[in-house]
N, C-alpha and C. Protein backbone atom coordinates (compact mmCIF):
# COMPACT_ATOMS: atom_id res chain seq x y z
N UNK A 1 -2.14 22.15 -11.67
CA UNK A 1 -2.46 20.88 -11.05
C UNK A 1 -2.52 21.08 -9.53
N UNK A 2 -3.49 20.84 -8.99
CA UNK A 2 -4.02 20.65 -7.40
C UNK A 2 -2.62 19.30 -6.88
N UNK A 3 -2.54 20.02 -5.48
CA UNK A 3 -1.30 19.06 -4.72
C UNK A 3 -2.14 18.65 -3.83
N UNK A 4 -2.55 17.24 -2.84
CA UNK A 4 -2.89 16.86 -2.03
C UNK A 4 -1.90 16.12 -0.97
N UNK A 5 -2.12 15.66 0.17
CA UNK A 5 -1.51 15.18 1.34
C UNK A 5 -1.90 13.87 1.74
N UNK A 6 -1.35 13.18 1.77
CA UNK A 6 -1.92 12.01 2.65
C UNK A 6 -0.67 11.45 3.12
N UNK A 7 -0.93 10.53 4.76
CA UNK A 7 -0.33 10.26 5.43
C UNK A 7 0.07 8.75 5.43
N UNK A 8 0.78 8.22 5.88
CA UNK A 8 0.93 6.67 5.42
C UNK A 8 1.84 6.19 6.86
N UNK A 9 1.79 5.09 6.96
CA UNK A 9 2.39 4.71 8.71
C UNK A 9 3.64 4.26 7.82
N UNK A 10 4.61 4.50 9.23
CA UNK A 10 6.41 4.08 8.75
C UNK A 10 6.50 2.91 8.19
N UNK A 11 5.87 2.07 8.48
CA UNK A 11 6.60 0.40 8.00
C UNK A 11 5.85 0.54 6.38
N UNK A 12 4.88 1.24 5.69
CA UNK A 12 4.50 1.36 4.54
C UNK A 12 6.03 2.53 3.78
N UNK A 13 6.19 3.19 4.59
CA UNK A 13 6.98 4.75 3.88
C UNK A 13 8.12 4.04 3.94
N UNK A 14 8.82 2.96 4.39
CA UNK A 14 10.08 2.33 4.43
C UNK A 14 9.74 1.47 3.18
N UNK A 15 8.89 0.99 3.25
CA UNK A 15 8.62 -0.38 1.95
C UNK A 15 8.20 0.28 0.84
N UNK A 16 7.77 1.57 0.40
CA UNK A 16 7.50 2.57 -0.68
C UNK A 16 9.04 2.73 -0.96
N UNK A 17 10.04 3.28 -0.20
CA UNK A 17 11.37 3.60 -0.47
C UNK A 17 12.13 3.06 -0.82
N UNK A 18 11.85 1.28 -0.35
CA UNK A 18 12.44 0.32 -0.34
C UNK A 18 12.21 0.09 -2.19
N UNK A 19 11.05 0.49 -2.55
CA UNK A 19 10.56 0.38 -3.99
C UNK A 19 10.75 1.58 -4.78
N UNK A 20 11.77 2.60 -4.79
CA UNK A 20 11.68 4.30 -5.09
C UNK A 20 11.55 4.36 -6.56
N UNK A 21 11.56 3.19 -7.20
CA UNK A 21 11.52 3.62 -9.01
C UNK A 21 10.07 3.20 -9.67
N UNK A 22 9.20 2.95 -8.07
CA UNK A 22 7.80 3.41 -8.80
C UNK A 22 7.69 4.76 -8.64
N UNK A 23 6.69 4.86 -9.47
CA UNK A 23 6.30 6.41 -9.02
C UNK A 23 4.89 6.20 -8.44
N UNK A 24 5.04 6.59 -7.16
CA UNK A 24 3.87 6.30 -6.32
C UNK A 24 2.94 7.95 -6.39
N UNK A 25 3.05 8.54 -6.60
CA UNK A 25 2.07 9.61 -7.26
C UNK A 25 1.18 8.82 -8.52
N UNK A 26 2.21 8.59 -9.48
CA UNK A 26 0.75 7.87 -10.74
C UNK A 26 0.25 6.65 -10.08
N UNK A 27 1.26 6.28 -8.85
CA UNK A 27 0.17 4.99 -8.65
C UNK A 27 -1.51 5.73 -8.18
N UNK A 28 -1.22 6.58 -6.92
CA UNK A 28 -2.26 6.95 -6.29
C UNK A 28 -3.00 7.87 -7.43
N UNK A 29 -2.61 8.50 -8.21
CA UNK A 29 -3.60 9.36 -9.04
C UNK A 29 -4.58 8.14 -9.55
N UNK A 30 -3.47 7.32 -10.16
CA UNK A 30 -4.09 6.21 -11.16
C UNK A 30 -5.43 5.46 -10.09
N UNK A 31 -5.07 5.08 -9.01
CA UNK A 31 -6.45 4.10 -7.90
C UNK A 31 -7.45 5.75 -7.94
N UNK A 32 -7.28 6.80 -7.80
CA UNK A 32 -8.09 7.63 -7.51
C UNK A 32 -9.13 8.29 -8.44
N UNK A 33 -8.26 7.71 -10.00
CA UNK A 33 -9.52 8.06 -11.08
C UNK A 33 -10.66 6.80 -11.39
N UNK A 34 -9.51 5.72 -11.06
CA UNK A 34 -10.43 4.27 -11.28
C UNK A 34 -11.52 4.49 -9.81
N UNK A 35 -11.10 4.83 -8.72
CA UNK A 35 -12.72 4.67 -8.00
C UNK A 35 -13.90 5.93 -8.56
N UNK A 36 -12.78 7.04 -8.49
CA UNK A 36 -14.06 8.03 -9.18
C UNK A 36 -14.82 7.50 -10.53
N UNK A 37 -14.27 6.84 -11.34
CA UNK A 37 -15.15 6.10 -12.75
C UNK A 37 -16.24 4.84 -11.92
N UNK A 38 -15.54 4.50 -11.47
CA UNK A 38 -16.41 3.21 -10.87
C UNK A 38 -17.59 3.61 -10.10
N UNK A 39 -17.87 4.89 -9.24
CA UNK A 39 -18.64 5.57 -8.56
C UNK A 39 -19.45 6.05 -9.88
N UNK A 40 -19.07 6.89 -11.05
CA UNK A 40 -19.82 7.21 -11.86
C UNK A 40 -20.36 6.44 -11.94
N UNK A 41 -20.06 5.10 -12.57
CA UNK A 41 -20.62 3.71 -13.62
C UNK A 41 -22.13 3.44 -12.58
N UNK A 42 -21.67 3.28 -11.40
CA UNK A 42 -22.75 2.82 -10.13
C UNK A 42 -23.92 3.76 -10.55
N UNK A 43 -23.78 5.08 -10.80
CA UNK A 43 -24.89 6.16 -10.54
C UNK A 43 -25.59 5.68 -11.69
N UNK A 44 -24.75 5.90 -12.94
CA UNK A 44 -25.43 5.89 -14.53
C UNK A 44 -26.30 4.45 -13.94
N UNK A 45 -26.02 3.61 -13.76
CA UNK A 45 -26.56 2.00 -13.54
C UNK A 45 -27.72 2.57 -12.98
N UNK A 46 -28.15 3.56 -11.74
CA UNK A 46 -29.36 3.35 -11.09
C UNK A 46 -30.51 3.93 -12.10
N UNK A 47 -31.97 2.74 -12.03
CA UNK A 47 -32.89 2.52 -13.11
C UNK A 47 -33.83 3.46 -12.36
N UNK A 48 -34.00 5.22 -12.65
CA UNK A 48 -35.02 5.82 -12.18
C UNK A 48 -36.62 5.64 -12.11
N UNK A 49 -36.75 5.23 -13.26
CA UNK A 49 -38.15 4.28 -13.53
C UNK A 49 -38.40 3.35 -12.30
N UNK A 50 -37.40 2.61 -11.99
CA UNK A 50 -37.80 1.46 -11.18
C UNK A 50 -38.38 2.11 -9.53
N UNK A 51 -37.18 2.86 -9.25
CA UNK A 51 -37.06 3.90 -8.44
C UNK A 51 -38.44 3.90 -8.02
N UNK A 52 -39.02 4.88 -8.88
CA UNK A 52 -40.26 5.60 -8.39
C UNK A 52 -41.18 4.65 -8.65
N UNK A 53 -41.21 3.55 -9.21
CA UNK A 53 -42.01 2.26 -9.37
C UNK A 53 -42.59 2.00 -7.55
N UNK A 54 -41.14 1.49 -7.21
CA UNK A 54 -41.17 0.81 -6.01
C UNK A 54 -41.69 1.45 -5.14
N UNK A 55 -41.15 3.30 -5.04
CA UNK A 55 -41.76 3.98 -3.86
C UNK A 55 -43.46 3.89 -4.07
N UNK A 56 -43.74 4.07 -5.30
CA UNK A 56 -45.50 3.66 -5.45
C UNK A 56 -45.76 2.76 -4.82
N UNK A 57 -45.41 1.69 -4.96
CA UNK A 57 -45.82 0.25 -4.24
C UNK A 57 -45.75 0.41 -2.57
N UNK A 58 -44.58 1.24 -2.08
CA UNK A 58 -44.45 0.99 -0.87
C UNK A 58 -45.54 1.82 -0.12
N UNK A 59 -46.00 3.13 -1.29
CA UNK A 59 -46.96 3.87 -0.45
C UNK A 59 -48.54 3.17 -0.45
N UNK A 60 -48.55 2.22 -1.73
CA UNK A 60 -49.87 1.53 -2.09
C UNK A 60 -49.67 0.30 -0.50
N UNK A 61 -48.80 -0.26 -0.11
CA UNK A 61 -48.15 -0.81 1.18
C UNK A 61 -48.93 -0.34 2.56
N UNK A 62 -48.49 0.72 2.25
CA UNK A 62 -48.83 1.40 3.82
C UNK A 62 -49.89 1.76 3.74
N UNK A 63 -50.57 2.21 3.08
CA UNK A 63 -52.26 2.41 2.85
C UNK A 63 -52.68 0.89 3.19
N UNK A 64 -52.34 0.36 2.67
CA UNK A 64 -53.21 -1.19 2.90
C UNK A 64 -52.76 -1.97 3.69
N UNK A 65 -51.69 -1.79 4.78
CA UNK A 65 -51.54 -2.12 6.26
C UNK A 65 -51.93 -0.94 7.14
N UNK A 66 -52.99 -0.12 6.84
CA UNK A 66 -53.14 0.53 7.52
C UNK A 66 -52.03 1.98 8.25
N UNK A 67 -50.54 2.40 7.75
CA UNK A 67 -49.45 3.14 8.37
C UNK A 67 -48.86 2.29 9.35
N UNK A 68 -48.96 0.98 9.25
CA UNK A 68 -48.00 0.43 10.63
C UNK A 68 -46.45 0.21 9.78
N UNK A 69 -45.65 0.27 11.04
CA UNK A 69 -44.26 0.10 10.32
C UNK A 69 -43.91 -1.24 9.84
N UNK A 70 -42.98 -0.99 9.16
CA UNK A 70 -42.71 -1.75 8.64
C UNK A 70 -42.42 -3.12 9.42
N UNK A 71 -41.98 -2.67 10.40
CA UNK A 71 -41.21 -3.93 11.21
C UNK A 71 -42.62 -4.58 11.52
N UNK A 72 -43.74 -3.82 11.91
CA UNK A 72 -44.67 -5.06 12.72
C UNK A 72 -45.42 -5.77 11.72
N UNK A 73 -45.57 -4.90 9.74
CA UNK A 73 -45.73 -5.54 9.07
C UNK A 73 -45.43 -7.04 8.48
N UNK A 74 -43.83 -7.09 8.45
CA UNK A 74 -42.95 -8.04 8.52
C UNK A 74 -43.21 -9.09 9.39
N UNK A 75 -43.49 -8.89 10.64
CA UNK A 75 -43.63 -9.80 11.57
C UNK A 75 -45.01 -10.19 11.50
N UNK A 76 -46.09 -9.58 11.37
CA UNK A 76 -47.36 -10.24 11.08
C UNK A 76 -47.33 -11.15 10.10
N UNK A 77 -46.82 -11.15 8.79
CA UNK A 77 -46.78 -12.08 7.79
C UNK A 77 -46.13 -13.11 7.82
N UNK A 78 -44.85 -12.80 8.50
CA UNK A 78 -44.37 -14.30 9.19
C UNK A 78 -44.96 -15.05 9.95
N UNK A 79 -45.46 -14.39 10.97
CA UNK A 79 -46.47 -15.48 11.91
C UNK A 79 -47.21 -15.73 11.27
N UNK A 80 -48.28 -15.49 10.14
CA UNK A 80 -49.44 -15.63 10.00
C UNK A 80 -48.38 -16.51 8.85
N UNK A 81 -47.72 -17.06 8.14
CA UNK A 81 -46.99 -18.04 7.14
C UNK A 81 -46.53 -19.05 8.31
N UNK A 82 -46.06 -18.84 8.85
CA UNK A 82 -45.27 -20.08 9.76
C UNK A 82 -46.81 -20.64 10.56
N UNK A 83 -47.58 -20.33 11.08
CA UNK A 83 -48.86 -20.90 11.42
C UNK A 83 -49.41 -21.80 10.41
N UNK A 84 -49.25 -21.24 9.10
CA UNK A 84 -50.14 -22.06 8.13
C UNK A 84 -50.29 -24.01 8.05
């Protein structure tokens, strides 16, 4: 088993001590597998299909504003909506 370090400020390491019949190792292992699962879950969730959907669109985008950025894109369509 791998040993790691982490540091904690006094008024926490007094109030951990103050509590000594947790075991603050399974606490921290325990928060450290639940974010690593939760980080998995996020990845599996992203829809690759959609992904490369959208980048199509954005390049079909810029062809048909001509390569201007995005920002002056944005702002042309607003003015030209708020005029209407």
């Amino acid at each position: 088993m791998a040993i790691i370090s982490i540091r904690v400020d006094d008024d926490l390491k007094k109030k951990m001590d103050e509590l000594s019949y947790i075991n603050w190792s399974e606490v921290i292992r325990s928060k450290i597998k639940e974010v690593i699962e939760e980080e998995e879950r996020k990845k599996e969730k992203k829809d690759y299909k959609r992904i490369a959907e959208a980048s199509l669109r954005s390049l079909e985008f810029y062809q048909i504003y001509g390569g201007k950025r995005s920002e002056e894109t944005i702002r042309e369509f607003r003015d030209k909506n708020w005029q209407l």
